[in-house]
N, C-alpha and C. Protein backbone atom coordinates (compact mmCIF):
# COMPACT_ATOMS: atom_id res chain seq x y z
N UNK A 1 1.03 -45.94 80.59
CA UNK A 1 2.45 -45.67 80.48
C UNK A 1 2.88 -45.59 79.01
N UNK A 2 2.41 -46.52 78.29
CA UNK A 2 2.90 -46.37 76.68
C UNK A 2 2.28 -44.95 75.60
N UNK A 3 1.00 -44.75 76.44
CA UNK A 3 0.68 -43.15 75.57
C UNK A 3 2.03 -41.85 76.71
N UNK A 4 2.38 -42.07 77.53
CA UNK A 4 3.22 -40.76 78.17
C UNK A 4 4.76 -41.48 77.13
N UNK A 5 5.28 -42.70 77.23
CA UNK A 5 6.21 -42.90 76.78
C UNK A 5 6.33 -42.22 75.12
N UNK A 6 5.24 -42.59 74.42
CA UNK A 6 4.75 -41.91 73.11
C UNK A 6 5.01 -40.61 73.02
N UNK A 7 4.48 -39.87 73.97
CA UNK A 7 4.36 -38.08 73.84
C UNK A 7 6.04 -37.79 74.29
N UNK A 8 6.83 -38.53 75.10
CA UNK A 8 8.05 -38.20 75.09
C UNK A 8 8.75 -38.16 74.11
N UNK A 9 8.10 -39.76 73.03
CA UNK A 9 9.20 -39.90 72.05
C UNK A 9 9.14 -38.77 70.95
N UNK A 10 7.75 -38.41 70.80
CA UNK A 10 7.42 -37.43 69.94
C UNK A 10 8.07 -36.59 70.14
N UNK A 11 7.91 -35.52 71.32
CA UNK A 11 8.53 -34.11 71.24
C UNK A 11 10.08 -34.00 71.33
N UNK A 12 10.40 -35.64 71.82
CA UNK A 12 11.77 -35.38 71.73
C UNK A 12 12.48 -35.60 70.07
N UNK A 13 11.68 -36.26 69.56
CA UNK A 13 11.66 -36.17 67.91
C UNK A 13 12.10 -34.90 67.79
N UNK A 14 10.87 -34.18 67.90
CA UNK A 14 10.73 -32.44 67.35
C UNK A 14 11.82 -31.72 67.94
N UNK A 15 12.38 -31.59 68.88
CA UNK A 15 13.34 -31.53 69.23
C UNK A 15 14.47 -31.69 68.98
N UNK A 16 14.86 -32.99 68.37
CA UNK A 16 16.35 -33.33 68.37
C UNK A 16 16.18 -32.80 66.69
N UNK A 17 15.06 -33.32 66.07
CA UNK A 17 15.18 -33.24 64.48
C UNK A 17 14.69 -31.39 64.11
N UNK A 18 13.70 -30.61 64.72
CA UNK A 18 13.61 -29.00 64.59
C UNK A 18 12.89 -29.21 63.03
N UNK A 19 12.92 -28.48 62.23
CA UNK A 19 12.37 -27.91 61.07
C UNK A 19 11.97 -29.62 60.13
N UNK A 20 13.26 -30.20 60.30
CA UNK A 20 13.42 -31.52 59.90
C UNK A 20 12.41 -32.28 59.92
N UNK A 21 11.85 -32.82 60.81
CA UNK A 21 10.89 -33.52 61.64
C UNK A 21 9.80 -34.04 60.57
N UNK A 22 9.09 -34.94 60.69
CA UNK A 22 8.07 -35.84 60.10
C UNK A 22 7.10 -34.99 60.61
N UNK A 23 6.62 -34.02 60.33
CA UNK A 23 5.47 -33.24 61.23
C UNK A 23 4.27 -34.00 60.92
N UNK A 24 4.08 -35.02 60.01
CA UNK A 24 2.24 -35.86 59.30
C UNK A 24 2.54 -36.56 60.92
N UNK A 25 3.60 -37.59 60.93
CA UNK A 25 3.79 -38.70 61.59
C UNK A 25 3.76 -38.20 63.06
N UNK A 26 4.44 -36.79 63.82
CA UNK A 26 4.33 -36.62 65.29
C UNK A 26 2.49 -36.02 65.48
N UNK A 27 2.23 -35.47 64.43
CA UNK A 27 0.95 -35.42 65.10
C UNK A 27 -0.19 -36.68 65.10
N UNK A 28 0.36 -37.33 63.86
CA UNK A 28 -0.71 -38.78 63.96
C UNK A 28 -0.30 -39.16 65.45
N UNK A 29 0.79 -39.67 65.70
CA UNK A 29 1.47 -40.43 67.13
C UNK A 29 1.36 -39.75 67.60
N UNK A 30 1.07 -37.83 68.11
CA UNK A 30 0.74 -37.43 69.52
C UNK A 30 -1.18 -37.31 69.49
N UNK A 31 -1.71 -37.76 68.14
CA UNK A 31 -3.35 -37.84 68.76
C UNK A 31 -3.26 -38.77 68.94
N UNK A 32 -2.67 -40.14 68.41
CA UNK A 32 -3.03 -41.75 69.14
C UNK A 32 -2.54 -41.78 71.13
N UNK A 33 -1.88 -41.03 70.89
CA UNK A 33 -1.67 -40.79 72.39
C UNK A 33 -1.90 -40.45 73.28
N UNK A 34 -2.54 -39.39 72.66
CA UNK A 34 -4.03 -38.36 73.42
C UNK A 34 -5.19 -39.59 73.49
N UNK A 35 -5.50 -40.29 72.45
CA UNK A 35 -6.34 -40.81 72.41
C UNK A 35 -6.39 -42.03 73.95
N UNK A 36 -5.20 -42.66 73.83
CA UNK A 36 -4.45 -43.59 74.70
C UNK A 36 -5.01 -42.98 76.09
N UNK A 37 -4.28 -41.77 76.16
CA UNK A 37 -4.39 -41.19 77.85
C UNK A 37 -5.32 -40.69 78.17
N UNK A 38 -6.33 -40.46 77.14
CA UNK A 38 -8.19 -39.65 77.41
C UNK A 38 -8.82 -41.08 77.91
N UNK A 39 -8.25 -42.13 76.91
CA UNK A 39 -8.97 -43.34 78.03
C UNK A 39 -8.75 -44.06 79.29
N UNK A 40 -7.28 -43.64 79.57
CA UNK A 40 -7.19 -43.99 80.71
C UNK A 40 -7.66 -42.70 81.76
N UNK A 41 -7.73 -42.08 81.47
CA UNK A 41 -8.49 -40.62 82.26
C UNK A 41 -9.84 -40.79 82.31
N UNK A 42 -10.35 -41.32 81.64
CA UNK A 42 -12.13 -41.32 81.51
C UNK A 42 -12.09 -42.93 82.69
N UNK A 43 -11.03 -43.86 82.36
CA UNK A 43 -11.63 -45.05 83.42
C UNK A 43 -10.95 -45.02 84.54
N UNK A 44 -10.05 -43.90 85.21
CA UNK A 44 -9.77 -43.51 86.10
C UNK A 44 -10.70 -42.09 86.80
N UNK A 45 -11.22 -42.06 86.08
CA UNK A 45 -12.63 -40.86 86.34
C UNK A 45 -11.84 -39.29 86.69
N UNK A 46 -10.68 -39.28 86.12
CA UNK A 46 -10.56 -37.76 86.50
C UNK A 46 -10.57 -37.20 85.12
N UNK A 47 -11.41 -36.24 85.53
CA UNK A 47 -11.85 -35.31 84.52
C UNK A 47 -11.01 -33.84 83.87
N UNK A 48 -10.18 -33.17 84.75
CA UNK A 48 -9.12 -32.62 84.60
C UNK A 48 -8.43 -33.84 83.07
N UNK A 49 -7.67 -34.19 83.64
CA UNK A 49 -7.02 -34.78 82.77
C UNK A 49 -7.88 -35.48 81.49
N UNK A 50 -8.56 -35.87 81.69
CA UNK A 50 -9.79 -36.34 80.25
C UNK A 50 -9.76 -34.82 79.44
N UNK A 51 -9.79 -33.79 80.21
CA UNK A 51 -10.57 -32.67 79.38
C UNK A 51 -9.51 -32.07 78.45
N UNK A 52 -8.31 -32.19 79.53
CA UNK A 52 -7.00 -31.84 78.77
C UNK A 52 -5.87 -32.70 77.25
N UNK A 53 -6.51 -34.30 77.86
CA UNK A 53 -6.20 -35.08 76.49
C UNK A 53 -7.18 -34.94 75.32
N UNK A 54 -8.49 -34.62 75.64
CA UNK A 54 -9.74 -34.16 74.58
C UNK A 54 -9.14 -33.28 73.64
N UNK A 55 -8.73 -32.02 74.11
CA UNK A 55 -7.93 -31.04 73.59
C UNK A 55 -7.18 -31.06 72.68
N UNK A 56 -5.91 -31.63 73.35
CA UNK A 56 -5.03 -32.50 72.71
C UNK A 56 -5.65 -33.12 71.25
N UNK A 57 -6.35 -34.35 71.77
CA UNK A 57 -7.16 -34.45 70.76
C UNK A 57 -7.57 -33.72 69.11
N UNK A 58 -7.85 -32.72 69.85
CA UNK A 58 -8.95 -31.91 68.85
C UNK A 58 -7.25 -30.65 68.11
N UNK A 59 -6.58 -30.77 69.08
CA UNK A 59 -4.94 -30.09 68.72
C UNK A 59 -4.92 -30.50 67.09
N UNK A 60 -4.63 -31.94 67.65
CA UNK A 60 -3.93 -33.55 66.55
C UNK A 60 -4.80 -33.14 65.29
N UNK A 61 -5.79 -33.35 65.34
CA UNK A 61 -6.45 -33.51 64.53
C UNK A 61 -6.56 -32.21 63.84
N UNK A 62 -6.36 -30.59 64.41
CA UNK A 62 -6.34 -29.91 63.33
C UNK A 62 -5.06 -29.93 62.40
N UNK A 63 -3.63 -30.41 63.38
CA UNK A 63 -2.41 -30.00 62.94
C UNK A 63 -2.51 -31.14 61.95
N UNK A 64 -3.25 -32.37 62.23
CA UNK A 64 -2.66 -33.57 60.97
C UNK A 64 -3.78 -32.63 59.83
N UNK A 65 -4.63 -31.76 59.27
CA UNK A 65 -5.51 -31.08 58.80
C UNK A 65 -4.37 -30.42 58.16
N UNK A 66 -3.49 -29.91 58.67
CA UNK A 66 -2.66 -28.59 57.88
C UNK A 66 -1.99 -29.07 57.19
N UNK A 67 -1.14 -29.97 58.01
CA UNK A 67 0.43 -30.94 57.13
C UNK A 67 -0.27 -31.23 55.91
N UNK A 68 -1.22 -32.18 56.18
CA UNK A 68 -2.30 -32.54 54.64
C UNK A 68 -2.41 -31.83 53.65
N UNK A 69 -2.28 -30.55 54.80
CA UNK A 69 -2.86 -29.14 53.23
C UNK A 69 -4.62 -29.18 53.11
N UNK A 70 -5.44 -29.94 54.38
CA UNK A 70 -6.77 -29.80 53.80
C UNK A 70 -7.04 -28.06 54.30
N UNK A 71 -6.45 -27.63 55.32
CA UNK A 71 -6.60 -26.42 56.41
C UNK A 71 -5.70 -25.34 55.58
């Protein structure tokens, strides 16, 4: 429940704030969240959803790559 509560607070961030927005900080907090809900997907054994927070995952990690400026 606290990684879905997370991904709400995030996009509703991006949302209310638009151009504004902490873009380093919503993608750190939407991969810890991914991270959060890939494990409860892996010990609930559905794989759909594991494959789709993986993603996610691998999302986070390019977008925190750009903000950085390493990408």
């Amino acid at each position: 429940m606290i990684g879905v509560i997370m991904r709400i607070f995030s996009f509703t961030l991006v949302s209310w704030l638009g151009p504004d927005s902490p873009f380093l900080f919503v993608w750190i907090f939407n991969t810890i969240d991914a991270i959060l809900l890939s494990w409860c997907a892996l010990l609930k054994k559905d794989r759909a959803y594991t494959v789709l927070n993986l993603f996610w995952i691998l999302v986070g990690i390019i977008g925190i790559l750009r903000v950085i400026g390493y990408i």
